[in-house]
PDB file of N, CA and C in Angstrom:
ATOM      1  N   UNK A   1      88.531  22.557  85.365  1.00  0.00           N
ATOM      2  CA  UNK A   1      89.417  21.478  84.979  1.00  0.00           C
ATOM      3  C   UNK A   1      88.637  20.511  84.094  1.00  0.00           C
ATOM      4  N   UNK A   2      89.535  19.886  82.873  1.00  0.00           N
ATOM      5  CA  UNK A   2      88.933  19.378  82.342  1.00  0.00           C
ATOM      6  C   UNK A   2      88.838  17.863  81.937  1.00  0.00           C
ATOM      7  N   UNK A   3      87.732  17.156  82.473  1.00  0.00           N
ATOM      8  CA  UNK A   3      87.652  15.611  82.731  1.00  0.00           C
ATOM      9  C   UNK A   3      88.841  14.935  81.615  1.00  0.00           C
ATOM     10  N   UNK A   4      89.191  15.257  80.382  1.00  0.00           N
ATOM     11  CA  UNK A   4      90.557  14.712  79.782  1.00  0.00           C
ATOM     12  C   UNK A   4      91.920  14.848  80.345  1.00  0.00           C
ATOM     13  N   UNK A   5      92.239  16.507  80.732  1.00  0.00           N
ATOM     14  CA  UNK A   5      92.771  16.466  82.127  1.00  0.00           C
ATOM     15  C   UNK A   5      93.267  15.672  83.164  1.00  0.00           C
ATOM     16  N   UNK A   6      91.798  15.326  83.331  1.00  0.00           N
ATOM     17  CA  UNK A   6      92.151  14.359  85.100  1.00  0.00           C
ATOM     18  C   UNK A   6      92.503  13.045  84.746  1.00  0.00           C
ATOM     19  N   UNK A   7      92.013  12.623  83.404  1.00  0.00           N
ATOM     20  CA  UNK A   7      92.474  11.667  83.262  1.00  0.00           C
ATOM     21  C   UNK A   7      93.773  10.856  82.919  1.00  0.00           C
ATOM     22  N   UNK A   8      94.276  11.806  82.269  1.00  0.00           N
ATOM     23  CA  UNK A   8      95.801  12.308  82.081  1.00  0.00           C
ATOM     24  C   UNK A   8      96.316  12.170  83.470  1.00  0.00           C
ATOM     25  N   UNK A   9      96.043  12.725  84.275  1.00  0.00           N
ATOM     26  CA  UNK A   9      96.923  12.279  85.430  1.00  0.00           C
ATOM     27  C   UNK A   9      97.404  10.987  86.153  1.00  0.00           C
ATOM     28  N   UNK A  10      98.596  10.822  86.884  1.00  0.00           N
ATOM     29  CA  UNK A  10      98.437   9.799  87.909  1.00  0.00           C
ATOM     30  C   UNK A  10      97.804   9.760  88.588  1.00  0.00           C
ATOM     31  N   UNK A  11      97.672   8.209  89.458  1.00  0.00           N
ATOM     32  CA  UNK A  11      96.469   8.740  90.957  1.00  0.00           C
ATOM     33  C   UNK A  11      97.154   9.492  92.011  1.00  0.00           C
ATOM     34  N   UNK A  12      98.646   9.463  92.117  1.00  0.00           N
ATOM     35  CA  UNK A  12      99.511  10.316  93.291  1.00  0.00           C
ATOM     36  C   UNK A  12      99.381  11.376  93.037  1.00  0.00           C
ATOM     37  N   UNK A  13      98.874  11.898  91.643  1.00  0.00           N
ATOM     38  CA  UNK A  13      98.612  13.553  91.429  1.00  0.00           C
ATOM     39  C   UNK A  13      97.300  14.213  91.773  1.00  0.00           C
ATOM     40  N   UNK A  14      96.486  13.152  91.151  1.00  0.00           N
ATOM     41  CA  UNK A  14      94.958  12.952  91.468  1.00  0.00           C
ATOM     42  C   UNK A  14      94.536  13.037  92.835  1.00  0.00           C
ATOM     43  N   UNK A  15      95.450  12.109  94.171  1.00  0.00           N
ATOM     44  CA  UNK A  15      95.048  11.980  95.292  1.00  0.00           C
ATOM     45  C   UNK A  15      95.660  13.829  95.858  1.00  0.00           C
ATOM     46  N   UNK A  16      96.543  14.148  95.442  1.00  0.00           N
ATOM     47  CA  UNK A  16      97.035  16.039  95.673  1.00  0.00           C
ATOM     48  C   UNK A  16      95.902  16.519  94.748  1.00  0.00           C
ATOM     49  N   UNK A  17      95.545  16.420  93.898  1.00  0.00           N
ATOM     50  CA  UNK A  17      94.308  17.683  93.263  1.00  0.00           C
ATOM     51  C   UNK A  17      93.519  17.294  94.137  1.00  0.00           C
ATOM     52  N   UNK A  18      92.889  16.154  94.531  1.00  0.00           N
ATOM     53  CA  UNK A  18      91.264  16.174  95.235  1.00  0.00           C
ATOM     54  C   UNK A  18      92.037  17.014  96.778  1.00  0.00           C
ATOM     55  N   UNK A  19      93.030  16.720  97.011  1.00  0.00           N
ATOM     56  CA  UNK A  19      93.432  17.661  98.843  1.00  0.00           C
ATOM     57  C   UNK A  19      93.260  19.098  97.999  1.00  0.00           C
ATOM     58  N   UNK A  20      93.588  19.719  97.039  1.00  0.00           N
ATOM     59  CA  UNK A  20      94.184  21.217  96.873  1.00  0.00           C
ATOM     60  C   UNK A  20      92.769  21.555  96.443  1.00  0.00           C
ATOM     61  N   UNK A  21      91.601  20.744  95.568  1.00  0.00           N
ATOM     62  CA  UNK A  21      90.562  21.427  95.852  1.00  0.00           C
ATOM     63  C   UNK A  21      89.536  21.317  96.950  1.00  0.00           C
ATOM     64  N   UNK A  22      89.982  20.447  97.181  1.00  0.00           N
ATOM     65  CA  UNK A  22      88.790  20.331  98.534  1.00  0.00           C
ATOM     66  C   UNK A  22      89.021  21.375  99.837  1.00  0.00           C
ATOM     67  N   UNK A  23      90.517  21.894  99.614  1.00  0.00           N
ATOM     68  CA  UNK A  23      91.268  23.081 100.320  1.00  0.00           C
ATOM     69  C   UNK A  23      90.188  24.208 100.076  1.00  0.00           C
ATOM     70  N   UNK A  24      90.846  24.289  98.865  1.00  0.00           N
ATOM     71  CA  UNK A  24      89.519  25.701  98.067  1.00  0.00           C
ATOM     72  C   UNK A  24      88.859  25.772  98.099  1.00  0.00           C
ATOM     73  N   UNK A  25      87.603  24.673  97.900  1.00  0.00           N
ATOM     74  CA  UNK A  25      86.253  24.584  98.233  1.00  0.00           C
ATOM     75  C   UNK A  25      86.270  25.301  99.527  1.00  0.00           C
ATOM     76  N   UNK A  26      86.695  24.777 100.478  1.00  0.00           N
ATOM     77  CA  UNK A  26      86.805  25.077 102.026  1.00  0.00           C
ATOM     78  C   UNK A  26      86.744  26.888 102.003  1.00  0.00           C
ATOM     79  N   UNK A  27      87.552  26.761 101.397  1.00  0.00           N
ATOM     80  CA  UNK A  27      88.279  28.673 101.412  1.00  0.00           C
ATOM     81  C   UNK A  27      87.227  28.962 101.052  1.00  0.00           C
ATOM     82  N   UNK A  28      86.862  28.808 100.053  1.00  0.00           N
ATOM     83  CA  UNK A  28      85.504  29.145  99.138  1.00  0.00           C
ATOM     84  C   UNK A  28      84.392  29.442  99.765  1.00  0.00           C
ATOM     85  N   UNK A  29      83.965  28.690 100.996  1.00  0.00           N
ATOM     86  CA  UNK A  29      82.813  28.690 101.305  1.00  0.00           C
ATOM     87  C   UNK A  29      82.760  29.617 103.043  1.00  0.00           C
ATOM     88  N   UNK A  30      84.298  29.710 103.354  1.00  0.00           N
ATOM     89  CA  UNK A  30      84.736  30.977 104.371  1.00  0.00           C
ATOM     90  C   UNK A  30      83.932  32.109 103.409  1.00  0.00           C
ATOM     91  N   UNK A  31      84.790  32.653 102.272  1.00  0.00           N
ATOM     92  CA  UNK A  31      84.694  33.978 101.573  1.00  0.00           C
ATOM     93  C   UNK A  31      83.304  34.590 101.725  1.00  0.00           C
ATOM     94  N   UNK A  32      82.086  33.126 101.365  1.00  0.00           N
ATOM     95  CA  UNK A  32      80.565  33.482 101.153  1.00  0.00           C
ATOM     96  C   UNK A  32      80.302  33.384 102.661  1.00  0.00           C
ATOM     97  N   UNK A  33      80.449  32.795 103.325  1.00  0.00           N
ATOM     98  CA  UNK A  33      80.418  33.090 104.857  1.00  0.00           C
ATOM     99  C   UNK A  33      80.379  34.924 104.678  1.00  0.00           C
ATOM    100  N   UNK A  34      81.718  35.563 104.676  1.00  0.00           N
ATOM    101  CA  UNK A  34      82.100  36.705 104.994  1.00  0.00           C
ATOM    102  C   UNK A  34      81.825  37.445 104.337  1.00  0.00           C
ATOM    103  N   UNK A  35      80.624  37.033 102.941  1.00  0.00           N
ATOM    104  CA  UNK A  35      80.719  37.886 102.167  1.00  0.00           C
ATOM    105  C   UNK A  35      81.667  38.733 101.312  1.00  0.00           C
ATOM    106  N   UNK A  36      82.861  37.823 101.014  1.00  0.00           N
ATOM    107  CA  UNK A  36      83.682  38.266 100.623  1.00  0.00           C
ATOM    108  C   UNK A  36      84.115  37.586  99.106  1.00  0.00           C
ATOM    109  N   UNK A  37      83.079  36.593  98.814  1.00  0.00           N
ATOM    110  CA  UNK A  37      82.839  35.925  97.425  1.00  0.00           C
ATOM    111  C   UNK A  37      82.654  36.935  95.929  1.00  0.00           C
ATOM    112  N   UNK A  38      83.520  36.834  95.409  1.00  0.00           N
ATOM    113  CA  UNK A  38      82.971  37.938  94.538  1.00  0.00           C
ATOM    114  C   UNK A  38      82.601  37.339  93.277  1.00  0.00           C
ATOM    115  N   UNK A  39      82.671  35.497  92.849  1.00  0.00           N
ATOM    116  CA  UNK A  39      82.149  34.755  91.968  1.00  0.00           C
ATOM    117  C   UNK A  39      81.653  33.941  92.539  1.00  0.00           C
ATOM    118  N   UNK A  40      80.178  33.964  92.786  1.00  0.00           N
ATOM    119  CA  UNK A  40      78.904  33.081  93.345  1.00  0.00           C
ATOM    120  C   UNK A  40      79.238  31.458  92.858  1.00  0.00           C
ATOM    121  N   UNK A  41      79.850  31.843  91.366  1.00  0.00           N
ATOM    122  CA  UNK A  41      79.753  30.057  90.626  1.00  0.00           C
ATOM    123  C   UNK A  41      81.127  29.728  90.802  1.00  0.00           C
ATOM    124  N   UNK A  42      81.639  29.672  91.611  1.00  0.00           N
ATOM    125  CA  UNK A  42      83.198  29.488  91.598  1.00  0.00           C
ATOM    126  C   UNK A  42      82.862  28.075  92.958  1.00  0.00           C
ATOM    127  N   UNK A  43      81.733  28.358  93.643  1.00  0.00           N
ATOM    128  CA  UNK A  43      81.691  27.070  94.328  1.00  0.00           C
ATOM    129  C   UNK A  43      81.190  26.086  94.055  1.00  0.00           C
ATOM    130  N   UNK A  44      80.477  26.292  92.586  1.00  0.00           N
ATOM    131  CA  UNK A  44      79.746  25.532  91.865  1.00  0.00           C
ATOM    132  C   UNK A  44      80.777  24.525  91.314  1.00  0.00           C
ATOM    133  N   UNK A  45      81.905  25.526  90.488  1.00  0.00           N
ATOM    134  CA  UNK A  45      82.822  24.915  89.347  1.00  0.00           C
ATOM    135  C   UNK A  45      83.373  23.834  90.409  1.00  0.00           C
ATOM    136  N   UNK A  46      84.126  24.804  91.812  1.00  0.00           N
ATOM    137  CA  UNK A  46      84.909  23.573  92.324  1.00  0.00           C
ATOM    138  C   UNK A  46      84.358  22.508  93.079  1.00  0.00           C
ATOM    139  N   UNK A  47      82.903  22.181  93.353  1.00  0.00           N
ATOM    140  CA  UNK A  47      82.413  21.072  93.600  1.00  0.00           C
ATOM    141  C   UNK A  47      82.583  20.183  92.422  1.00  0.00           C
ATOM    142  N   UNK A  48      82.181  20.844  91.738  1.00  0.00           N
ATOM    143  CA  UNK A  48      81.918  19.908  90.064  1.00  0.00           C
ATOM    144  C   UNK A  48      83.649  19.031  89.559  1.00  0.00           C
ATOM    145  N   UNK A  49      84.517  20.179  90.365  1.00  0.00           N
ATOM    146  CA  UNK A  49      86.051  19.933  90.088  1.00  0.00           C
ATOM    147  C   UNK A  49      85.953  18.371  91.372  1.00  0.00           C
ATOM    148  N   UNK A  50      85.890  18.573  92.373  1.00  0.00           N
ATOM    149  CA  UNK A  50      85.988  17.435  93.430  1.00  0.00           C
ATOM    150  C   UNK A  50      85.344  16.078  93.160  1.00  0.00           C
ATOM    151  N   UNK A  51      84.105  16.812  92.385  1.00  0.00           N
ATOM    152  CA  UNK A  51      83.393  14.885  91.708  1.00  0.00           C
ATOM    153  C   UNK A  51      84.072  14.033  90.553  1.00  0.00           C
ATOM    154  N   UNK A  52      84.581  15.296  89.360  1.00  0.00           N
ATOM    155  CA  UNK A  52      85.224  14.689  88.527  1.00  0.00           C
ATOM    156  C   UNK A  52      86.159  13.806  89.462  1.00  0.00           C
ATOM    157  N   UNK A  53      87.538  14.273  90.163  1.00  0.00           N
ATOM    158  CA  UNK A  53      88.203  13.922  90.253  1.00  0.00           C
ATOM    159  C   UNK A  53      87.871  12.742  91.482  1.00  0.00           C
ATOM    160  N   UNK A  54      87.124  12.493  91.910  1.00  0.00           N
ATOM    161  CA  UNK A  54      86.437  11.724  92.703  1.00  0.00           C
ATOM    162  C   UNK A  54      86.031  10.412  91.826  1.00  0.00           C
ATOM    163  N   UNK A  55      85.519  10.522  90.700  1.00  0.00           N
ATOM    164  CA  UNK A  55      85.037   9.859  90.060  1.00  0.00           C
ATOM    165  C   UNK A  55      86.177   8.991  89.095  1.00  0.00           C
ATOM    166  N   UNK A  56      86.770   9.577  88.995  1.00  0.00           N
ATOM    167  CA  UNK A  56      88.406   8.845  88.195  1.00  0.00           C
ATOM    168  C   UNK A  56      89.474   8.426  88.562  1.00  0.00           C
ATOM    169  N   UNK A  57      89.092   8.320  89.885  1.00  0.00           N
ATOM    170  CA  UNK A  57      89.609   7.610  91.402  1.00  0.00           C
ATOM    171  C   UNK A  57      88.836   6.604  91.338  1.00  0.00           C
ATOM    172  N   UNK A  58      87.597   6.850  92.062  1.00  0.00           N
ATOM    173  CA  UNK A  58      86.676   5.267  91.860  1.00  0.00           C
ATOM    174  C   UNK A  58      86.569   4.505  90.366  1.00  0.00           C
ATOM    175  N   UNK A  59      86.760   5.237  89.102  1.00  0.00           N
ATOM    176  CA  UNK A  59      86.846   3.981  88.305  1.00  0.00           C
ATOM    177  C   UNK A  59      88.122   3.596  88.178  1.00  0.00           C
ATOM    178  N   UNK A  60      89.357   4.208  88.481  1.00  0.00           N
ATOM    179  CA  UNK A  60      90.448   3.213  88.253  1.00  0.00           C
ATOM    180  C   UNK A  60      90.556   1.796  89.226  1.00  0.00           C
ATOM    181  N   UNK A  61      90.007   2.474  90.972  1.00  0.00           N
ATOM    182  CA  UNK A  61      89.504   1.729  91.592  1.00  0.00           C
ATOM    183  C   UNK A  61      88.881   0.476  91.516  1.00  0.00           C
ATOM    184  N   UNK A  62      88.003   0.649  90.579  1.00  0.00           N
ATOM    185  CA  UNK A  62      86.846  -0.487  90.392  1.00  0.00           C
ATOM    186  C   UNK A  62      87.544  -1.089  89.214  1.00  0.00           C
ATOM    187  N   UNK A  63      88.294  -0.656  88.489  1.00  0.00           N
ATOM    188  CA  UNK A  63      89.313  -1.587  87.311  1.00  0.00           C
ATOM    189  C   UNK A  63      90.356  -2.439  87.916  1.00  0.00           C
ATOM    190  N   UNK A  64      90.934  -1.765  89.146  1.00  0.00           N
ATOM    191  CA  UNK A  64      92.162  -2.499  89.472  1.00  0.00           C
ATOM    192  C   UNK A  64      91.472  -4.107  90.564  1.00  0.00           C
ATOM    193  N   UNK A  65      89.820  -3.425  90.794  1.00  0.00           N
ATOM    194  CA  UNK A  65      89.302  -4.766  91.490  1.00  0.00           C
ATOM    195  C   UNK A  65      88.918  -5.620  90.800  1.00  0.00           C
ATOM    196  N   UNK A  66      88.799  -5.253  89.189  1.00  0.00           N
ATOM    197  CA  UNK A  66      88.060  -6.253  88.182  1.00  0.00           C
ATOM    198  C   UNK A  66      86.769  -6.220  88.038  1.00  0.00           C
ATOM    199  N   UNK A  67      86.392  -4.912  88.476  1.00  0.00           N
ATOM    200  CA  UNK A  67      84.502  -4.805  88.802  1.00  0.00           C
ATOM    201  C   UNK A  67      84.029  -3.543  87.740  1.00  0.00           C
ATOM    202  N   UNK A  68      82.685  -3.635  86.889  1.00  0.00           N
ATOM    203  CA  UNK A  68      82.837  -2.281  86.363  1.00  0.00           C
ATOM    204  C   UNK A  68      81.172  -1.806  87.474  1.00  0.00           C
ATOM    205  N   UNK A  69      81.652  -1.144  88.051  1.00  0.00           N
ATOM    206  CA  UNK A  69      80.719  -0.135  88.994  1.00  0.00           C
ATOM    207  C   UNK A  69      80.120  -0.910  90.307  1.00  0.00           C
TER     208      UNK A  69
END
């Protein structure tokens, strides 16, 4: 996903993407449990997916308090 993307979104969409990947992540890390991972970097991408969208949460956050960081 791509950080122009997320930004594009609302936060009511934003607050459902960070639940639906943090879902996956989850799933994600069953599969390598079970050995049943068949893309090693796929838990990479969707961590990297959970910070973006983590991160464009806390700065709208820190805008709507009047604070930058």
């Amino acid at each position: 996903m791509d950080i122009r993307e997320i930004r594009g979104l609302s936060d009511e969409k934003l607050l459902d993407q960070l639940e639906d990947l943090k879902e996956a992540l989850f799933n994600l890390r069953f599969q390598k449990a079970f050995g049943q991972l068949e893309d090693p970097n796929a838990i990479r991408r969707a961590r990297k997916d959970v910070a973006r969208v983590q991160t464009v949460l806390r700065e709208r956050q820190a805008q709507k308090e009047g604070t930058n960081g």
